[in-house]
PDB file of N, CA and C in Angstrom:
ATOM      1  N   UNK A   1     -37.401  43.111-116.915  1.00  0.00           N
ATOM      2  CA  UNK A   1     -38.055  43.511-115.682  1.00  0.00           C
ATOM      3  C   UNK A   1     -38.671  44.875-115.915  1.00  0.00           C
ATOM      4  N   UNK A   2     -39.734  45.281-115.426  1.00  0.00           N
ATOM      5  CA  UNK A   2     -40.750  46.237-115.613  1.00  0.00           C
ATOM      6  C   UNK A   2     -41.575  46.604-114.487  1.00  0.00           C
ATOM      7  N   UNK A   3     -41.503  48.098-114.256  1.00  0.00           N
ATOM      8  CA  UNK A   3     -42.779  48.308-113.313  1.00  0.00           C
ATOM      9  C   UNK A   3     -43.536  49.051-113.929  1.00  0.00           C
ATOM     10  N   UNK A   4     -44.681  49.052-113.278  1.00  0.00           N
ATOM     11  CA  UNK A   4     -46.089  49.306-114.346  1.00  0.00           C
ATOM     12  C   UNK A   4     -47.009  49.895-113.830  1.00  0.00           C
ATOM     13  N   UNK A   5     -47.689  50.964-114.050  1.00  0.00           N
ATOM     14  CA  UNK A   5     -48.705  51.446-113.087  1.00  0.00           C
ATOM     15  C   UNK A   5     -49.769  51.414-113.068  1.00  0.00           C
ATOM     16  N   UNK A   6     -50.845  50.924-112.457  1.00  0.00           N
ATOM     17  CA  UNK A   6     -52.409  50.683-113.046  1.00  0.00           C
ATOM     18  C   UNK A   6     -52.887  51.809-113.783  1.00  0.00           C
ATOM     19  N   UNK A   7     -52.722  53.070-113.329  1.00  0.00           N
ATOM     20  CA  UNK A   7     -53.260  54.123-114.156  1.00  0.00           C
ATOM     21  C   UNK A   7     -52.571  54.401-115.148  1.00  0.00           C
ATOM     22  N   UNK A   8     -52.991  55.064-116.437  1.00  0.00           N
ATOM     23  CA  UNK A   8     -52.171  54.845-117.715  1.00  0.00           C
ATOM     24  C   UNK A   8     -52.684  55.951-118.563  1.00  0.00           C
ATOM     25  N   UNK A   9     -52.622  56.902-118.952  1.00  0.00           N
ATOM     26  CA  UNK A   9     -53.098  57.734-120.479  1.00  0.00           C
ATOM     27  C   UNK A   9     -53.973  56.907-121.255  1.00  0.00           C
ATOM     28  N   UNK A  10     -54.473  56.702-121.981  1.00  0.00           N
ATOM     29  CA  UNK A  10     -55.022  56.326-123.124  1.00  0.00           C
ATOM     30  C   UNK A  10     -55.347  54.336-123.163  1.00  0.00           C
ATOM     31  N   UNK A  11     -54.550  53.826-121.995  1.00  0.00           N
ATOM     32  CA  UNK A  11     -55.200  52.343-121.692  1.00  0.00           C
ATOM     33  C   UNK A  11     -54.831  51.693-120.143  1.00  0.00           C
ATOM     34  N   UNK A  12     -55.680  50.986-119.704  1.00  0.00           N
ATOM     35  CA  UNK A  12     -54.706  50.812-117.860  1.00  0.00           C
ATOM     36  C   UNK A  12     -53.957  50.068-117.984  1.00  0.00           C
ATOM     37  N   UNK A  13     -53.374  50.330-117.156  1.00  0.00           N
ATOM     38  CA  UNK A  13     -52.142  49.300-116.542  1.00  0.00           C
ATOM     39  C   UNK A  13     -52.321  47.860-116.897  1.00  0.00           C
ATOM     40  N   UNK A  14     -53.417  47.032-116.166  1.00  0.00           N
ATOM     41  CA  UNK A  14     -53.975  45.825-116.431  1.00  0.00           C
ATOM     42  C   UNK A  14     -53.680  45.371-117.883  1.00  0.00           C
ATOM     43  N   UNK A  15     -54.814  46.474-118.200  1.00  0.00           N
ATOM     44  CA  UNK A  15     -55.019  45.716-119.864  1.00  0.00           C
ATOM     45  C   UNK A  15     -53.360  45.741-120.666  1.00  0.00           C
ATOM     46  N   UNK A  16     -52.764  46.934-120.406  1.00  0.00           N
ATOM     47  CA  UNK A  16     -51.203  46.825-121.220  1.00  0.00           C
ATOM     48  C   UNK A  16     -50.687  45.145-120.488  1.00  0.00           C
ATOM     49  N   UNK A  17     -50.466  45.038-118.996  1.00  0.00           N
ATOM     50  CA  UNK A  17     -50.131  44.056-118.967  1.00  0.00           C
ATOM     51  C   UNK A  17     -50.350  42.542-119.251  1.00  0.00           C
ATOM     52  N   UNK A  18     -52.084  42.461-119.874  1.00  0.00           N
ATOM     53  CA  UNK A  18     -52.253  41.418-120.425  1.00  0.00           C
ATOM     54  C   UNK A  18     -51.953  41.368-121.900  1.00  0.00           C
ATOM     55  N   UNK A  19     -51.508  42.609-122.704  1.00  0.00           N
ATOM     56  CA  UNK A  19     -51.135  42.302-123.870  1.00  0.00           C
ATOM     57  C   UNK A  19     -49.573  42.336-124.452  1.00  0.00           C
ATOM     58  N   UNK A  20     -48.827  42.742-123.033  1.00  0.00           N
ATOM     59  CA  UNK A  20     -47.542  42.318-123.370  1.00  0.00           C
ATOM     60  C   UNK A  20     -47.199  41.036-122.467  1.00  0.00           C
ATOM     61  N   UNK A  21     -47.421  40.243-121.519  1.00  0.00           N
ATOM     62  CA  UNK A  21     -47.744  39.089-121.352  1.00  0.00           C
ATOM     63  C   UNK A  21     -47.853  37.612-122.495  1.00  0.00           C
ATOM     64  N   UNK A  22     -48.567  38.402-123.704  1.00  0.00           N
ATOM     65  CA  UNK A  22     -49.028  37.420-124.500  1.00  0.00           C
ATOM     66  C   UNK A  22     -48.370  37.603-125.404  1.00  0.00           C
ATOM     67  N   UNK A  23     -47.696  38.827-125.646  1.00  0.00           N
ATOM     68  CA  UNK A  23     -46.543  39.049-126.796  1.00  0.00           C
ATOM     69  C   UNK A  23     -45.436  38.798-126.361  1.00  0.00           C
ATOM     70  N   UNK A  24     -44.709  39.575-125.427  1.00  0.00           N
ATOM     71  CA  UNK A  24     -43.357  39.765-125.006  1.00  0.00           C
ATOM     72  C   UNK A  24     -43.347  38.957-123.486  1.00  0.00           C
ATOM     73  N   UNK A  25     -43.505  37.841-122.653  1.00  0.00           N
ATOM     74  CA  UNK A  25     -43.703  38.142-121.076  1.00  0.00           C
ATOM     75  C   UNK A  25     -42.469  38.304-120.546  1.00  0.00           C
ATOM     76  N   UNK A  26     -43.122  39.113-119.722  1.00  0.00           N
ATOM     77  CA  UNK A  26     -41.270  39.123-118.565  1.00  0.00           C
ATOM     78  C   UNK A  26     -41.640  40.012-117.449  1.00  0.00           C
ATOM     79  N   UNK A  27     -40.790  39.821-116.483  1.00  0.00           N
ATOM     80  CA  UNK A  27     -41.518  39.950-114.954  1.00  0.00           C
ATOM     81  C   UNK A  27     -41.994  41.645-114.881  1.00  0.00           C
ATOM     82  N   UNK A  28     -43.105  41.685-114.557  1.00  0.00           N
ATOM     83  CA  UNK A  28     -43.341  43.334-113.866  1.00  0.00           C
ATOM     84  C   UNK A  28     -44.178  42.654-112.297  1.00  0.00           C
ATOM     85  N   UNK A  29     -43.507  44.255-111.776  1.00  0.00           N
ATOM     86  CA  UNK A  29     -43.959  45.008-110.551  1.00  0.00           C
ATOM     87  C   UNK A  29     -45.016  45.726-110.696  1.00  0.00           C
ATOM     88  N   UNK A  30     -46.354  45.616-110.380  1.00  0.00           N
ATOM     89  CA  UNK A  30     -47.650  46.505-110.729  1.00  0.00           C
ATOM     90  C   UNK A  30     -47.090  47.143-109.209  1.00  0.00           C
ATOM     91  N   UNK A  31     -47.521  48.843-109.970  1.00  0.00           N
ATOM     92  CA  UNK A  31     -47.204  49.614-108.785  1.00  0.00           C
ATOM     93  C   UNK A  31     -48.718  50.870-108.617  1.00  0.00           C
ATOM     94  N   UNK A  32     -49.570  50.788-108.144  1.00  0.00           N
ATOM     95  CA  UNK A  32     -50.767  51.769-107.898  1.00  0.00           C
ATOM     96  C   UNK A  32     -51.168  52.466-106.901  1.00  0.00           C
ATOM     97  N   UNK A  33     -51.248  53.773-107.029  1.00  0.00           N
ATOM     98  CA  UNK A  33     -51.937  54.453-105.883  1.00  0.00           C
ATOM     99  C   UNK A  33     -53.668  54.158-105.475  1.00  0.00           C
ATOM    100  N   UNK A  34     -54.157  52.900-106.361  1.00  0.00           N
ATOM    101  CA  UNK A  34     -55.820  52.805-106.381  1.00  0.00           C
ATOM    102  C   UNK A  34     -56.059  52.438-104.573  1.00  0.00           C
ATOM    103  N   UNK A  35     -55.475  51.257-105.018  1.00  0.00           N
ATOM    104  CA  UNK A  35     -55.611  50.739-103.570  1.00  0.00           C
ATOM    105  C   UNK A  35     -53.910  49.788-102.952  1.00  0.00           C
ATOM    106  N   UNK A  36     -54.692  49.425-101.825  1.00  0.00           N
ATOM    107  CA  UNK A  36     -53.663  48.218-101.256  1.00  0.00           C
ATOM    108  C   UNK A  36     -53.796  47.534-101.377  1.00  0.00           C
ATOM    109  N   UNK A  37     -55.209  46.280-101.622  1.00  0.00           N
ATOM    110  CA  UNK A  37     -55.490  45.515-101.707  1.00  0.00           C
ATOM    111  C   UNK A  37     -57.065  45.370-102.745  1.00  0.00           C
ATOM    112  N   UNK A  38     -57.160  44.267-102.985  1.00  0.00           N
ATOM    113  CA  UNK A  38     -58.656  44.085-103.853  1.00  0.00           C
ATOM    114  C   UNK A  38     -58.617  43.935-105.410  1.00  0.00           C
ATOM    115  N   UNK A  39     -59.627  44.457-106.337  1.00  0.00           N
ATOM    116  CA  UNK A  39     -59.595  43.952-107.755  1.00  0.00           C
ATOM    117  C   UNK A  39     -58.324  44.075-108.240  1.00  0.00           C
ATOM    118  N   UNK A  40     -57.693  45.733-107.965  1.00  0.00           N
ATOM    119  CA  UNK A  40     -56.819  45.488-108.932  1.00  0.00           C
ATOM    120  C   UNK A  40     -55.672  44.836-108.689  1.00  0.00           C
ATOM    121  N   UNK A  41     -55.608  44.720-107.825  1.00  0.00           N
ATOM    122  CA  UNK A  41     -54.501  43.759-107.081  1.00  0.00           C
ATOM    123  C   UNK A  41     -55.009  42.362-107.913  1.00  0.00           C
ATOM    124  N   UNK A  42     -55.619  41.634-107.797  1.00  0.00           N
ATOM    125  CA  UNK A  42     -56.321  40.453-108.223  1.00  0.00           C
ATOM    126  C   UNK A  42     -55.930  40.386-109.416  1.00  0.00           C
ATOM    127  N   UNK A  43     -56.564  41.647-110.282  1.00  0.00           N
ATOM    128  CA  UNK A  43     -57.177  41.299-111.506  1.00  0.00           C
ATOM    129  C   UNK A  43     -55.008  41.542-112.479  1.00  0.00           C
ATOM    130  N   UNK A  44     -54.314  42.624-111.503  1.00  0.00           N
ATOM    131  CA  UNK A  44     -53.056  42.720-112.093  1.00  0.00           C
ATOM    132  C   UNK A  44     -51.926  41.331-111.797  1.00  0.00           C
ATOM    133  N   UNK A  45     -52.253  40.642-111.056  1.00  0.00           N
ATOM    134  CA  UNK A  45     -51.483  39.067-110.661  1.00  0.00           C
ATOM    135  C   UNK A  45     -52.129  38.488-111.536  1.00  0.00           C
ATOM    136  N   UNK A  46     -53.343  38.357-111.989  1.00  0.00           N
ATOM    137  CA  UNK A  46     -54.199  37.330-112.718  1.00  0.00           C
ATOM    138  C   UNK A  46     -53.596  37.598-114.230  1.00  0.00           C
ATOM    139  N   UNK A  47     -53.196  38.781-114.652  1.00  0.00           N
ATOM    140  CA  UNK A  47     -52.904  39.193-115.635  1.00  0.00           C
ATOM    141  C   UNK A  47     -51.311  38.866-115.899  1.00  0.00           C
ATOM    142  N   UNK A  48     -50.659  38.623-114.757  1.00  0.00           N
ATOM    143  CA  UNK A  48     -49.195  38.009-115.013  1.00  0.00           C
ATOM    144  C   UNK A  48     -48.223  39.136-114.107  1.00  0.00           C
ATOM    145  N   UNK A  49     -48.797  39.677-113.470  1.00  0.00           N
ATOM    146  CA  UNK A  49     -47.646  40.573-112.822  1.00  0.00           C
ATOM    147  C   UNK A  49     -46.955  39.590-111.362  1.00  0.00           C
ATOM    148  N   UNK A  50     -45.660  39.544-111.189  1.00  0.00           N
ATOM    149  CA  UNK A  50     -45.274  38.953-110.253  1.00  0.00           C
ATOM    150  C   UNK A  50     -45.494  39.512-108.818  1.00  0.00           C
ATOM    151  N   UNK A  51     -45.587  40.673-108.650  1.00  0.00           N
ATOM    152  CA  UNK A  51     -46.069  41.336-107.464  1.00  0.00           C
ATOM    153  C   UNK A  51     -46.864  42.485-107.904  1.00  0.00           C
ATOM    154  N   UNK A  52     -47.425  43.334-106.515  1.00  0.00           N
ATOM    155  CA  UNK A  52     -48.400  44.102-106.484  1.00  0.00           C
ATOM    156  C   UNK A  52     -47.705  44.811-105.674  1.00  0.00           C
ATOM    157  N   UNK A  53     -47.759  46.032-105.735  1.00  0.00           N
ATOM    158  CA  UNK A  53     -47.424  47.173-104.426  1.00  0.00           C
ATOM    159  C   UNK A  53     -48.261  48.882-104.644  1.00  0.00           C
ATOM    160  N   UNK A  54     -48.694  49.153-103.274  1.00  0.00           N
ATOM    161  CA  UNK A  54     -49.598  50.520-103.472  1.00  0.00           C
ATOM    162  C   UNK A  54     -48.306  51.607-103.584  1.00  0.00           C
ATOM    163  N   UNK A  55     -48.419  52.586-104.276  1.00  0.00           N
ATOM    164  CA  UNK A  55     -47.821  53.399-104.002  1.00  0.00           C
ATOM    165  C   UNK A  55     -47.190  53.464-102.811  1.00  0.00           C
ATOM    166  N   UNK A  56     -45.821  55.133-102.544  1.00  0.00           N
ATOM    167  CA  UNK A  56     -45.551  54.913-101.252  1.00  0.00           C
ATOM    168  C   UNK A  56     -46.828  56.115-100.459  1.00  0.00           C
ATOM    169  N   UNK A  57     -47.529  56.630-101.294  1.00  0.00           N
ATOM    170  CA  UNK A  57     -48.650  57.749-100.492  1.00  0.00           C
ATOM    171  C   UNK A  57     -49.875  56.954-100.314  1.00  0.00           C
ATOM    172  N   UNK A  58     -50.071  55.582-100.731  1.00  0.00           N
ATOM    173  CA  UNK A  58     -51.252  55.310 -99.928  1.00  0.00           C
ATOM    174  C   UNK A  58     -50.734  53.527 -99.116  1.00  0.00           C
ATOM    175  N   UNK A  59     -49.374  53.505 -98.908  1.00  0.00           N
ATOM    176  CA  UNK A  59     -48.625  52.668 -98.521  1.00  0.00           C
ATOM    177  C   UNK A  59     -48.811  52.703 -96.668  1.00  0.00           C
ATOM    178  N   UNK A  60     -48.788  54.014 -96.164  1.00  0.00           N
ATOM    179  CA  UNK A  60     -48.781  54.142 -94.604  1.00  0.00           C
ATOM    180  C   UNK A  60     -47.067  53.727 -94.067  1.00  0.00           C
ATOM    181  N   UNK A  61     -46.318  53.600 -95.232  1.00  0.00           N
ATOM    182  CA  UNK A  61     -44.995  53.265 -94.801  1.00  0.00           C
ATOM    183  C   UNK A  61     -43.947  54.695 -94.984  1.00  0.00           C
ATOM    184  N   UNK A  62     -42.732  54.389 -93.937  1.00  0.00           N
ATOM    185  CA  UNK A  62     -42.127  55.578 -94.364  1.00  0.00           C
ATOM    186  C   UNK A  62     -41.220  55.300 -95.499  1.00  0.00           C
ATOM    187  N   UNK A  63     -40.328  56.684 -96.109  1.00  0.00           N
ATOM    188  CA  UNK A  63     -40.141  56.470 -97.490  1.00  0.00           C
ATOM    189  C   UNK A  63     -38.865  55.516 -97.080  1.00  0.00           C
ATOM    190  N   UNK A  64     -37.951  55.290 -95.994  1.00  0.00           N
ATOM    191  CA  UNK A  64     -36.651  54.144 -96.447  1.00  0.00           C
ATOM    192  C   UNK A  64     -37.439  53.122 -96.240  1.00  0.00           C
ATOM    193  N   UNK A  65     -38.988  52.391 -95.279  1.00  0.00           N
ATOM    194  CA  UNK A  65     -39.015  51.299 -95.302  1.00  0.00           C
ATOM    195  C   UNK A  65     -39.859  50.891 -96.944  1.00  0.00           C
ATOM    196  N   UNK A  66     -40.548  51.995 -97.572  1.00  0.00           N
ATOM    197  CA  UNK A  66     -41.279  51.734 -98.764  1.00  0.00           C
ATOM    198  C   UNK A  66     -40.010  51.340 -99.703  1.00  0.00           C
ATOM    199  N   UNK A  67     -38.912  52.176 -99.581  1.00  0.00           N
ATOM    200  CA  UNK A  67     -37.623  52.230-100.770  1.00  0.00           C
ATOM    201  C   UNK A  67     -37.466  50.716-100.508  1.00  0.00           C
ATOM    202  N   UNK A  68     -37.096  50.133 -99.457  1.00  0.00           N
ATOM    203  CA  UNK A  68     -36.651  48.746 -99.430  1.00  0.00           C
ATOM    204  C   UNK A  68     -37.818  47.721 -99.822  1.00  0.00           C
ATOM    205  N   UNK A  69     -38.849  47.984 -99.615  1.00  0.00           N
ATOM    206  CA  UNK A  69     -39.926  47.123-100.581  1.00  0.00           C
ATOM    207  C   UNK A  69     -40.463  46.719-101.672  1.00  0.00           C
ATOM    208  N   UNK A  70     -39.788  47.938-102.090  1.00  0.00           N
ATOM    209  CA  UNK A  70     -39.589  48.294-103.677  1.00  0.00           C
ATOM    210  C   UNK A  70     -38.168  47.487-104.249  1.00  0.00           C
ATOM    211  N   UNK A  71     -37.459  48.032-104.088  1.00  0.00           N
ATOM    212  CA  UNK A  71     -36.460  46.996-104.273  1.00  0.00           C
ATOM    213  C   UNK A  71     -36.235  45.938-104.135  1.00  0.00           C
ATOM    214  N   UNK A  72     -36.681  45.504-102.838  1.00  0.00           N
ATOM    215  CA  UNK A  72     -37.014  43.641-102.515  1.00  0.00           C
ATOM    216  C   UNK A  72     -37.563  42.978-103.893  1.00  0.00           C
ATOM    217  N   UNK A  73     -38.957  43.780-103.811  1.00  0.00           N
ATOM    218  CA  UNK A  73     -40.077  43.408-104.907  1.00  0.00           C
ATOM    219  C   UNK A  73     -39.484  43.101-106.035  1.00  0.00           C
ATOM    220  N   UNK A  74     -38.419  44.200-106.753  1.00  0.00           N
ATOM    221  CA  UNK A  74     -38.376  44.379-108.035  1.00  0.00           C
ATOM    222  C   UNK A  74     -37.171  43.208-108.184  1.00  0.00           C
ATOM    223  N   UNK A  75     -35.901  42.775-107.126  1.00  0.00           N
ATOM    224  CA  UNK A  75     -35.181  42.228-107.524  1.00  0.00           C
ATOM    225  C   UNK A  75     -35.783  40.515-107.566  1.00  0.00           C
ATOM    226  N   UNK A  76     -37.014  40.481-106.758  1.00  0.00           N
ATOM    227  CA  UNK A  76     -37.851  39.051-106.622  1.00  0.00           C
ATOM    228  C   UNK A  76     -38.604  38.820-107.673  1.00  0.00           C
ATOM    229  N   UNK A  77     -38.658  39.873-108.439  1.00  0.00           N
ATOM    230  CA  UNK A  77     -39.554  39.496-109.993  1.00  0.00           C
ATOM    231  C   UNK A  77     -38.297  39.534-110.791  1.00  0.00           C
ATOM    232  N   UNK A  78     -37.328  39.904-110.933  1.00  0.00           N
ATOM    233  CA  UNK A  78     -36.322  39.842-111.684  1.00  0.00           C
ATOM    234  C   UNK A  78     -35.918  38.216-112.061  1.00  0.00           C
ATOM    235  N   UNK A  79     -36.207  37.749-111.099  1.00  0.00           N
ATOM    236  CA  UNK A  79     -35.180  36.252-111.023  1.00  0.00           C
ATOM    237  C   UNK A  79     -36.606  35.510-111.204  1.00  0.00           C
ATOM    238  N   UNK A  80     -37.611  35.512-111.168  1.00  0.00           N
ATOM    239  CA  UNK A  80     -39.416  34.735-111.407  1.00  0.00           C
ATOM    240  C   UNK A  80     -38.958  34.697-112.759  1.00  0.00           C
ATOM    241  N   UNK A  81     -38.915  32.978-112.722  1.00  0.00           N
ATOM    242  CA  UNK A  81     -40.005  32.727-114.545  1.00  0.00           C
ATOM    243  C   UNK A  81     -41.075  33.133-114.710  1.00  0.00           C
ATOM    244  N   UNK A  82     -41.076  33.262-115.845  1.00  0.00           N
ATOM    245  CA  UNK A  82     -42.582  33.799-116.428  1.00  0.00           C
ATOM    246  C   UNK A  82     -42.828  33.416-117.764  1.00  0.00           C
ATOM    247  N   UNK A  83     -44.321  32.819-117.933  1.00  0.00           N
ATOM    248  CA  UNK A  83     -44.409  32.558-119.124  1.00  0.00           C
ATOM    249  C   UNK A  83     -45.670  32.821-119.755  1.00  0.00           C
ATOM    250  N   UNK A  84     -45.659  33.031-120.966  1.00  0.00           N
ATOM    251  CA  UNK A  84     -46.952  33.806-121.885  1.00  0.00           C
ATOM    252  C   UNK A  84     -48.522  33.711-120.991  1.00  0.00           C
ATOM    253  N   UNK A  85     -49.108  34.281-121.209  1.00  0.00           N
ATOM    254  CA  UNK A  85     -50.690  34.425-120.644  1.00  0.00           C
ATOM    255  C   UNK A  85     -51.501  34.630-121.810  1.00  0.00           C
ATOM    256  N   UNK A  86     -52.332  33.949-121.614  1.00  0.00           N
ATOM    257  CA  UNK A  86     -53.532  33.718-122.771  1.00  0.00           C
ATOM    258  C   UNK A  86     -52.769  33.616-124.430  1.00  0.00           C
TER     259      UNK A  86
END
Protein backbone atom coordinates (compact mmCIF):
# COMPACT_ATOMS: atom_id res chain seq x y z
CA UNK A 1 0.00 0.00 0.00
CA UNK A 2 1.28 3.45 -1.07
CA UNK A 3 0.35 7.03 -1.18
CA UNK A 4 1.63 9.07 -3.87
CA UNK A 5 1.60 12.56 -4.76
CA UNK A 6 1.02 14.00 -8.22
CA UNK A 7 3.75 16.48 -7.78
CA UNK A 8 7.19 14.89 -7.64
CA UNK A 9 11.03 16.30 -8.02
CA UNK A 10 12.46 15.15 -11.08
CA UNK A 11 9.13 12.96 -12.52
CA UNK A 12 5.09 13.23 -11.59
CA UNK A 13 3.27 11.34 -9.67
CA UNK A 14 1.27 9.83 -12.70
CA UNK A 15 4.08 8.82 -14.69
CA UNK A 16 5.96 7.02 -11.39
CA UNK A 17 2.63 5.40 -10.99
CA UNK A 18 2.39 3.97 -14.39
CA UNK A 19 5.82 2.54 -14.12
CA UNK A 20 5.54 0.86 -10.91
CA UNK A 21 2.11 -0.52 -11.87
CA UNK A 22 3.85 -2.41 -14.65
CA UNK A 23 6.75 -3.53 -12.55
CA UNK A 24 5.73 -3.93 -8.99
CA UNK A 25 1.53 -3.24 -8.78
CA UNK A 26 0.01 -2.73 -5.52
CA UNK A 27 -2.63 -0.44 -4.25
CA UNK A 28 -1.83 3.46 -3.99
CA UNK A 29 -3.78 6.44 -2.77
CA UNK A 30 -2.97 9.42 -5.29
CA UNK A 31 -2.96 12.29 -2.96
CA UNK A 32 -2.71 16.13 -4.77
CA UNK A 33 -3.04 19.58 -3.97
CA UNK A 34 -3.63 20.23 -8.13
CA UNK A 35 -7.10 19.82 -7.98
CA UNK A 36 -10.32 17.95 -6.72
CA UNK A 37 -11.44 16.75 -9.58
CA UNK A 38 -10.49 16.47 -13.54
CA UNK A 39 -7.29 15.19 -15.59
CA UNK A 40 -5.37 14.33 -12.94
CA UNK A 41 -7.77 12.63 -11.16
CA UNK A 42 -8.62 10.70 -14.49
CA UNK A 43 -5.42 10.35 -15.86
CA UNK A 44 -4.02 8.94 -11.93
CA UNK A 45 -7.11 6.06 -11.75
CA UNK A 46 -6.38 5.35 -15.44
CA UNK A 47 -2.87 4.76 -14.43
CA UNK A 48 -3.89 2.20 -11.61
CA UNK A 49 -4.33 4.19 -8.51
CA UNK A 50 -7.28 2.86 -6.42
CA UNK A 51 -8.42 6.22 -5.20
CA UNK A 52 -7.87 9.90 -5.66
CA UNK A 53 -7.96 12.50 -2.87
CA UNK A 54 -7.08 16.51 -2.96
CA UNK A 55 -5.04 17.44 -0.37
CA UNK A 56 -6.49 18.52 3.06
CA UNK A 57 -5.75 22.56 1.90
CA UNK A 58 -7.61 22.41 -1.19
CA UNK A 59 -10.10 19.69 0.32
CA UNK A 60 -12.65 22.54 2.04
CA UNK A 61 -12.81 19.80 4.80
CA UNK A 62 -11.85 20.16 8.37
CA UNK A 63 -8.65 18.40 9.47
CA UNK A 64 -10.64 15.30 11.74
CA UNK A 65 -13.20 14.98 8.85
CA UNK A 66 -10.12 15.00 6.06
CA UNK A 67 -8.02 12.56 8.75
CA UNK A 68 -10.96 10.08 8.47
CA UNK A 69 -10.97 10.14 4.64
CA UNK A 70 -7.71 9.48 4.48
CA UNK A 71 -7.77 6.61 6.38
CA UNK A 72 -11.06 5.22 4.99
CA UNK A 73 -9.27 5.65 1.56
CA UNK A 74 -6.04 4.10 2.46
CA UNK A 75 -7.49 1.06 4.39
CA UNK A 76 -10.03 0.55 1.02
CA UNK A 77 -7.00 0.32 -1.26
CA UNK A 78 -5.27 -1.87 1.10
CA UNK A 79 -7.68 -4.81 0.71
CA UNK A 80 -8.32 -3.83 -3.65
CA UNK A 81 -6.74 -6.33 -5.99
CA UNK A 82 -4.67 -5.00 -8.28
CA UNK A 83 -3.11 -6.09 -11.20
CA UNK A 84 -0.20 -5.02 -13.66
CA UNK A 85 -1.06 -2.05 -16.17
CA UNK A 86 0.26 -1.97 -19.54
Amino acid sequence: MLTLDVNMQGMDGVRFLRQLMRLNPLPVVMISGLSTEGADALQAIAAGAIHYIPKHTTSGLPLPAYRELVVNKVRAAAYSPVTAIG
